[in-house]
N, C-alpha and C. Protein backbone atom coordinates (compact mmCIF):
# COMPACT_ATOMS: atom_id res chain seq x y z
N UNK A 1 -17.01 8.68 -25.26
CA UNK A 1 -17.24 8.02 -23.99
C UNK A 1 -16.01 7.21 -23.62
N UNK A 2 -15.33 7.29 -22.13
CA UNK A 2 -14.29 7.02 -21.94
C UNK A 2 -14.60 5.56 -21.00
N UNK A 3 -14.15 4.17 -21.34
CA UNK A 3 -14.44 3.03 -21.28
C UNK A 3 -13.17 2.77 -19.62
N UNK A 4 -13.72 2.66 -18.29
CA UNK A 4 -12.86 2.12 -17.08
C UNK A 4 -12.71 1.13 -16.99
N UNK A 5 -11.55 0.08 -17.05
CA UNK A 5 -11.07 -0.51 -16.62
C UNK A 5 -10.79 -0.77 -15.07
N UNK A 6 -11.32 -0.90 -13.45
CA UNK A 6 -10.86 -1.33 -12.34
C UNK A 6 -10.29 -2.62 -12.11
N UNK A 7 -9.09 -2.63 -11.56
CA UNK A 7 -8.31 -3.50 -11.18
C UNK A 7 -7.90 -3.54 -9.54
N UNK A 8 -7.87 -4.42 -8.65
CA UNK A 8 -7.91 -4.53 -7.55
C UNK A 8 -6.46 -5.23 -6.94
N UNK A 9 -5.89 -4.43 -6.18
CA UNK A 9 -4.83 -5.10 -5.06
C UNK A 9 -5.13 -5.55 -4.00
N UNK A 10 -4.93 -6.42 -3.35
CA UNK A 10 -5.48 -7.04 -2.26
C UNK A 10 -4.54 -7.55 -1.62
N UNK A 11 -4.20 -6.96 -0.12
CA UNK A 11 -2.88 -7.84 0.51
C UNK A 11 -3.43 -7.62 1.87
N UNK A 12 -2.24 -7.70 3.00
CA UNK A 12 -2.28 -7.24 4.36
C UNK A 12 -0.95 -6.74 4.56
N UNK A 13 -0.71 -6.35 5.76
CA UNK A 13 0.49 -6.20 6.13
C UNK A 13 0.69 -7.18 7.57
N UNK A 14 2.29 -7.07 7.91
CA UNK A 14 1.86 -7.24 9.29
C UNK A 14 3.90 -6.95 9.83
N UNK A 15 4.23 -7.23 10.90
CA UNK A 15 5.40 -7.19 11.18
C UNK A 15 5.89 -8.28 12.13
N UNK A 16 7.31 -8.06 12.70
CA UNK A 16 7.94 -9.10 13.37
C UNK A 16 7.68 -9.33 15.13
N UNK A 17 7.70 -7.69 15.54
CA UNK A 17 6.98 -7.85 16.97
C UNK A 17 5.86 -8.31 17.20
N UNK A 18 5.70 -8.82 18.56
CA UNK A 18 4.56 -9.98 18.75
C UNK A 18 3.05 -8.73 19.86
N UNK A 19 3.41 -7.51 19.08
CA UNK A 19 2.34 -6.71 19.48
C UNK A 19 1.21 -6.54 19.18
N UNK A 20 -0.08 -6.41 19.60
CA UNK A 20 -1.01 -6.17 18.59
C UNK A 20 -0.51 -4.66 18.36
N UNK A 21 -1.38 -4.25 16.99
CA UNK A 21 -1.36 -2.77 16.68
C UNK A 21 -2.16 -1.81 17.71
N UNK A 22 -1.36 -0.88 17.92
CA UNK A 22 -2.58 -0.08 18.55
C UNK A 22 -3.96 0.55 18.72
N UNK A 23 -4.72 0.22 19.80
CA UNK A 23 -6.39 0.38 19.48
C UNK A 23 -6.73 1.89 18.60
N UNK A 24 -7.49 1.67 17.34
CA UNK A 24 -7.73 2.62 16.95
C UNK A 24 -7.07 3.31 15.53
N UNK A 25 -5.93 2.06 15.34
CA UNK A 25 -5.13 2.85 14.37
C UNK A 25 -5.45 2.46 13.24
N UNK A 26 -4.84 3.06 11.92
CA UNK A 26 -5.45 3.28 10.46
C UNK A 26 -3.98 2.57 9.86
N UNK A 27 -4.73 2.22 8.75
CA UNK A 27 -3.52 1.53 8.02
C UNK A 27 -3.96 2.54 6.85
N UNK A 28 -2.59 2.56 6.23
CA UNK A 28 -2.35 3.85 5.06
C UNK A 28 -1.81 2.81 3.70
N UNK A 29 -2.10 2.52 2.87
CA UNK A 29 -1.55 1.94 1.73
C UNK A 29 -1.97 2.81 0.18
N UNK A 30 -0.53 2.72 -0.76
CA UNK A 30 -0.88 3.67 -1.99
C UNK A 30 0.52 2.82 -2.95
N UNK A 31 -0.26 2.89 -3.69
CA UNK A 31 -0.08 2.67 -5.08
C UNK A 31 0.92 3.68 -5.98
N UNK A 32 1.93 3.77 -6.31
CA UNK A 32 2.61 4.96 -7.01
C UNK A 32 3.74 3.98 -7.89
N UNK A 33 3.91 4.84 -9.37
CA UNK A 33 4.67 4.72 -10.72
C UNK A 33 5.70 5.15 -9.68
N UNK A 34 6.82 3.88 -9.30
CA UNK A 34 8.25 4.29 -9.36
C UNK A 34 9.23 5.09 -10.32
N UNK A 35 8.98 5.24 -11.44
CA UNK A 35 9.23 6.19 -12.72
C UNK A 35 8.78 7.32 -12.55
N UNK A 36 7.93 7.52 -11.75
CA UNK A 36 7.28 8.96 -11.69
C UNK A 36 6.64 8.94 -10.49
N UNK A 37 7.59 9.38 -9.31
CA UNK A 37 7.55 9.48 -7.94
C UNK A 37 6.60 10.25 -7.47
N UNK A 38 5.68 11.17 -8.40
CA UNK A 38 4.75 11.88 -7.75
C UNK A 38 3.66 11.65 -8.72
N UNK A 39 3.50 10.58 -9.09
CA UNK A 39 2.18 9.80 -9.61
C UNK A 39 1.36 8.75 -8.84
N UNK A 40 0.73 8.95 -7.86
CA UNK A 40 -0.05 8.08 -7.19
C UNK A 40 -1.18 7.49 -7.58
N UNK A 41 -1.49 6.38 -7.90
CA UNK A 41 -2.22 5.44 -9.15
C UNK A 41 -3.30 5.29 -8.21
N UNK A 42 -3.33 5.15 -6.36
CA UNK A 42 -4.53 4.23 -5.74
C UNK A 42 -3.76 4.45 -4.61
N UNK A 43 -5.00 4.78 -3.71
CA UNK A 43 -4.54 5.07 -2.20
C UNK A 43 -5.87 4.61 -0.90
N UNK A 44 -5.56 3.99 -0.27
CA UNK A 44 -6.36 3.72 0.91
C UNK A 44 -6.29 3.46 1.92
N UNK A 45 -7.00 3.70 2.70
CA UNK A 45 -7.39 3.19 4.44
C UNK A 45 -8.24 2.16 5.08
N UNK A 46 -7.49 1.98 6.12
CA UNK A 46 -8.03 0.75 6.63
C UNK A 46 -7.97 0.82 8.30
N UNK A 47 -9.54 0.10 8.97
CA UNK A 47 -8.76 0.09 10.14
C UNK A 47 -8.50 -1.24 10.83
N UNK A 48 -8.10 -1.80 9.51
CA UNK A 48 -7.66 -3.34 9.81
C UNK A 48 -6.07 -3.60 9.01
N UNK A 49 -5.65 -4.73 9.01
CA UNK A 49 -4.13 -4.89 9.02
C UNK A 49 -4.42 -5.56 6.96
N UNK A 50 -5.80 -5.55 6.66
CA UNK A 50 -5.63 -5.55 4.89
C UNK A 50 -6.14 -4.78 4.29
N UNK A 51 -5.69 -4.42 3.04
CA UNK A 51 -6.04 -3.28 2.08
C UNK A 51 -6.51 -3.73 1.14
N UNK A 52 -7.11 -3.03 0.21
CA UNK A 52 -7.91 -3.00 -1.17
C UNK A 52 -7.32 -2.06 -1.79
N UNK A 53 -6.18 -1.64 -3.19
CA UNK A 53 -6.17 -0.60 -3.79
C UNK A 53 -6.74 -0.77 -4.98
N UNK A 54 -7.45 0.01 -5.40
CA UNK A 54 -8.54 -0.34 -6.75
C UNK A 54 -7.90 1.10 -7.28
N UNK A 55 -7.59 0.87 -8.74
CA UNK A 55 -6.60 1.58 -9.66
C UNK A 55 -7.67 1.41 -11.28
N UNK A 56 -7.48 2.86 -12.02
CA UNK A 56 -7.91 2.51 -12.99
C UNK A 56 -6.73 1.84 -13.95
N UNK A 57 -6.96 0.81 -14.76
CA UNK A 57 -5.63 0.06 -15.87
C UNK A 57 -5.50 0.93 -16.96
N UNK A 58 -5.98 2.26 -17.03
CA UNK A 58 -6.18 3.38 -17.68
C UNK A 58 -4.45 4.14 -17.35
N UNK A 59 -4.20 4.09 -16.26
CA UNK A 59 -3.40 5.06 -15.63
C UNK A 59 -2.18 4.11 -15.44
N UNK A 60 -1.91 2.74 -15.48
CA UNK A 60 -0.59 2.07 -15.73
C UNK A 60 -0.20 2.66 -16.75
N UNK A 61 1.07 2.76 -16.64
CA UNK A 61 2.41 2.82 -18.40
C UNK A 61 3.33 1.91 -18.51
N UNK A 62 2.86 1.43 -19.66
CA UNK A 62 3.59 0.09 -19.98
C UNK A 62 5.42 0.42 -19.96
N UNK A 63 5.61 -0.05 -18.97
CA UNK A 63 7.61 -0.42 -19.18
C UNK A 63 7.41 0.35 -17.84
N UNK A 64 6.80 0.94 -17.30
CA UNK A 64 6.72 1.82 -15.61
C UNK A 64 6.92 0.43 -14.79
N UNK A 65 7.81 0.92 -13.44
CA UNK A 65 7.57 -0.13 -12.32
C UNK A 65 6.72 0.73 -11.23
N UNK A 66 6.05 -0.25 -10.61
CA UNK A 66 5.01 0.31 -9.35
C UNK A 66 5.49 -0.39 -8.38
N UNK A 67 4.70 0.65 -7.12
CA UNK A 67 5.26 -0.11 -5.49
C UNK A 67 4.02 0.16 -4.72
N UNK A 68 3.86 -0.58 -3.87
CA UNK A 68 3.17 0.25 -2.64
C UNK A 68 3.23 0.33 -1.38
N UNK A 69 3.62 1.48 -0.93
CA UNK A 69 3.90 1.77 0.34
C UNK A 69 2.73 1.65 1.60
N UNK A 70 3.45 1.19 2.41
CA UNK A 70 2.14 1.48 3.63
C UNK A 70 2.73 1.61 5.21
N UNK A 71 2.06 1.89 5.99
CA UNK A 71 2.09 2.20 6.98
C UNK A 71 0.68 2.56 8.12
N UNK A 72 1.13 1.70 9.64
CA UNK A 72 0.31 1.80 10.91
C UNK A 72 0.82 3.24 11.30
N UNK A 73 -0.53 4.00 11.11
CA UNK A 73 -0.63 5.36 12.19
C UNK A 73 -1.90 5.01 12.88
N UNK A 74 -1.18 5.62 14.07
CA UNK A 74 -1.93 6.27 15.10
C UNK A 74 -1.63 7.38 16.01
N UNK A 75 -2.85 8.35 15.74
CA UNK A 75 -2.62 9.37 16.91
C UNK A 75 -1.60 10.53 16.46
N UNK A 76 -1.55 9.96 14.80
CA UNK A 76 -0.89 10.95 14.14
C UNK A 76 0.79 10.71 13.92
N UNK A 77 0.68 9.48 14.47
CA UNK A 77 2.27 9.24 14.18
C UNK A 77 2.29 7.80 13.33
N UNK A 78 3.65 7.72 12.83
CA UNK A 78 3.85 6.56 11.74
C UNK A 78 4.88 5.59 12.74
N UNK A 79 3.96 4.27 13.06
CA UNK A 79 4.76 3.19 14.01
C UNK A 79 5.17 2.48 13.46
N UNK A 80 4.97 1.55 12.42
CA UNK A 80 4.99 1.09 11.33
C UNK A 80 4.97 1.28 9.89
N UNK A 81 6.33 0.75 8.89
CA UNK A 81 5.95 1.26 7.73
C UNK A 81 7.11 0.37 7.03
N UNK A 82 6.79 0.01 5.69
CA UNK A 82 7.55 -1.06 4.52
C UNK A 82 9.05 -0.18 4.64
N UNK A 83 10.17 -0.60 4.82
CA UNK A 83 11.75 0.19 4.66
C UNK A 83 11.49 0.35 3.42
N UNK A 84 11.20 0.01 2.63
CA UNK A 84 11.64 -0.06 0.88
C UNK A 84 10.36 -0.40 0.25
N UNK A 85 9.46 0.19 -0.86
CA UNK A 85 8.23 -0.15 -1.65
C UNK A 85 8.60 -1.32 -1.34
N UNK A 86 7.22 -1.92 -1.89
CA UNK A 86 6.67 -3.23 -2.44
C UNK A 86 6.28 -3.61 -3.90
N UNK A 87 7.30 -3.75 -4.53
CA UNK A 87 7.09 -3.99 -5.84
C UNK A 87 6.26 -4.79 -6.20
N UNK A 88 5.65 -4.15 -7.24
CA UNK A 88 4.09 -4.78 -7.76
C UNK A 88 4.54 -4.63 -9.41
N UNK A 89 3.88 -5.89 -10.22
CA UNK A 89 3.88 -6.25 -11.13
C UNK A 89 2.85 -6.20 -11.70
N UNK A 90 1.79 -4.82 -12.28
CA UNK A 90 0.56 -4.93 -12.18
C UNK A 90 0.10 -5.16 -14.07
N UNK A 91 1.02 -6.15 -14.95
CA UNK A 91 0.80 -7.06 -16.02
C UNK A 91 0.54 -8.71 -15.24
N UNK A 92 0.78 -8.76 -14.31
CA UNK A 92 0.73 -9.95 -13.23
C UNK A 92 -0.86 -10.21 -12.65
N UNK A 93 -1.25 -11.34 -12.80
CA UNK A 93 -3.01 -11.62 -12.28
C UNK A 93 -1.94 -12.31 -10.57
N UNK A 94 -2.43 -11.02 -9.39
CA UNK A 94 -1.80 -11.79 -8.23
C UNK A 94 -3.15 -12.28 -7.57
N UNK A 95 -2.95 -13.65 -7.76
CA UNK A 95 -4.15 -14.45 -7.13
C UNK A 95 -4.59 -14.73 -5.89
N UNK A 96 -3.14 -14.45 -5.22
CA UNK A 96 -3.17 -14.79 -3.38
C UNK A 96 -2.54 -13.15 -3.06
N UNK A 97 -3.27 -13.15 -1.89
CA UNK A 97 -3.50 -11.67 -1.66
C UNK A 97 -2.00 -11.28 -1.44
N UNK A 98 -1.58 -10.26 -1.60
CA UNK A 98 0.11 -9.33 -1.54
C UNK A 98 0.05 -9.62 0.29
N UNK A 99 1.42 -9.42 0.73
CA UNK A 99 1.79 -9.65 1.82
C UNK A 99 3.11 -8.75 2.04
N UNK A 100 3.02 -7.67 2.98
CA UNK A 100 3.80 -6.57 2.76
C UNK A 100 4.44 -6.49 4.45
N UNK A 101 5.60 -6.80 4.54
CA UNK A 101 6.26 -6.92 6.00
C UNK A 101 6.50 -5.15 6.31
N UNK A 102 6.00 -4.80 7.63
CA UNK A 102 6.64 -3.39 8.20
C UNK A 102 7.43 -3.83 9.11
N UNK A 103 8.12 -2.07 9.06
CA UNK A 103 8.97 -2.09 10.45
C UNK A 103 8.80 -0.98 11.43
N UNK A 104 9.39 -1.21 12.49
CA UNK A 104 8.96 -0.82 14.05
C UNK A 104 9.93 0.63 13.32
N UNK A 105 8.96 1.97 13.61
CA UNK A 105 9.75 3.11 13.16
C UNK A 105 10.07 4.07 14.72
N UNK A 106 11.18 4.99 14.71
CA UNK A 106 11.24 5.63 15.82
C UNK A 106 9.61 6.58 15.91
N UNK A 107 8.87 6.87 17.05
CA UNK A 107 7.66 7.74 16.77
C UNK A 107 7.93 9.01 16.21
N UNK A 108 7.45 9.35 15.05
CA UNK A 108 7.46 10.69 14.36
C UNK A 108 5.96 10.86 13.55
N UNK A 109 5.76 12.17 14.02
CA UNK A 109 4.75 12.86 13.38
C UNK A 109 4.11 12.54 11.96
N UNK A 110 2.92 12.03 11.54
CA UNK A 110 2.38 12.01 10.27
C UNK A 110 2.85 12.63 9.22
């Protein structure tokens, strides 16, 4: 019998223009081993500006760095999104929720 461990990320995003987001749109946030670029640990949606990624502590590797990326779509395009991960320290108890700045992207397709 295999014993789960859940562990929870909890942040928002937001950016520098004084826009609201557009009606309707989804926020995209995921969890991925920078060591292993096509290991995605926790992924979710939102149709608000904070996320929840809930990860099993099963699937961290100790000495791995993690990030998480995110991004405002709507309508199938990416308006918003982090230039560079968000490094996460997930041996770290983060007590106050993560806070992840985007930026204004040219409109391109999902």
């Amino acid at each position: 019998m295999t014993s789960t461990t859940v562990k929870t990320l909890k942040g928002s995003v937001f950016y520098s223009v004084r826009l609201a987001p557009p009606i309707g749109f989804t926020l995209r946030a995921s969890l991925h081993d920078v060591d292993n670029p096509n290991t995605e640990i926790a992924s979710c949606t939102s149709s608000s500006m904070k996320f929840e990624l809930r990860y099993d502590a099963a699937d961290v590797v100790a000495n791995h760095n993690y990030a998480i990326t995110a991004c405002i779509e709507h309508q199938g395009y990416k308006h918003y999104l982090n230039a560079r991960p968000f490094r996460v320290d997930l041996n770290h108890i983060h007590r106050r929720p993560l806070r992840i700045m985007l930026q204004s992207q040219p409109t391109t397709a999902g």
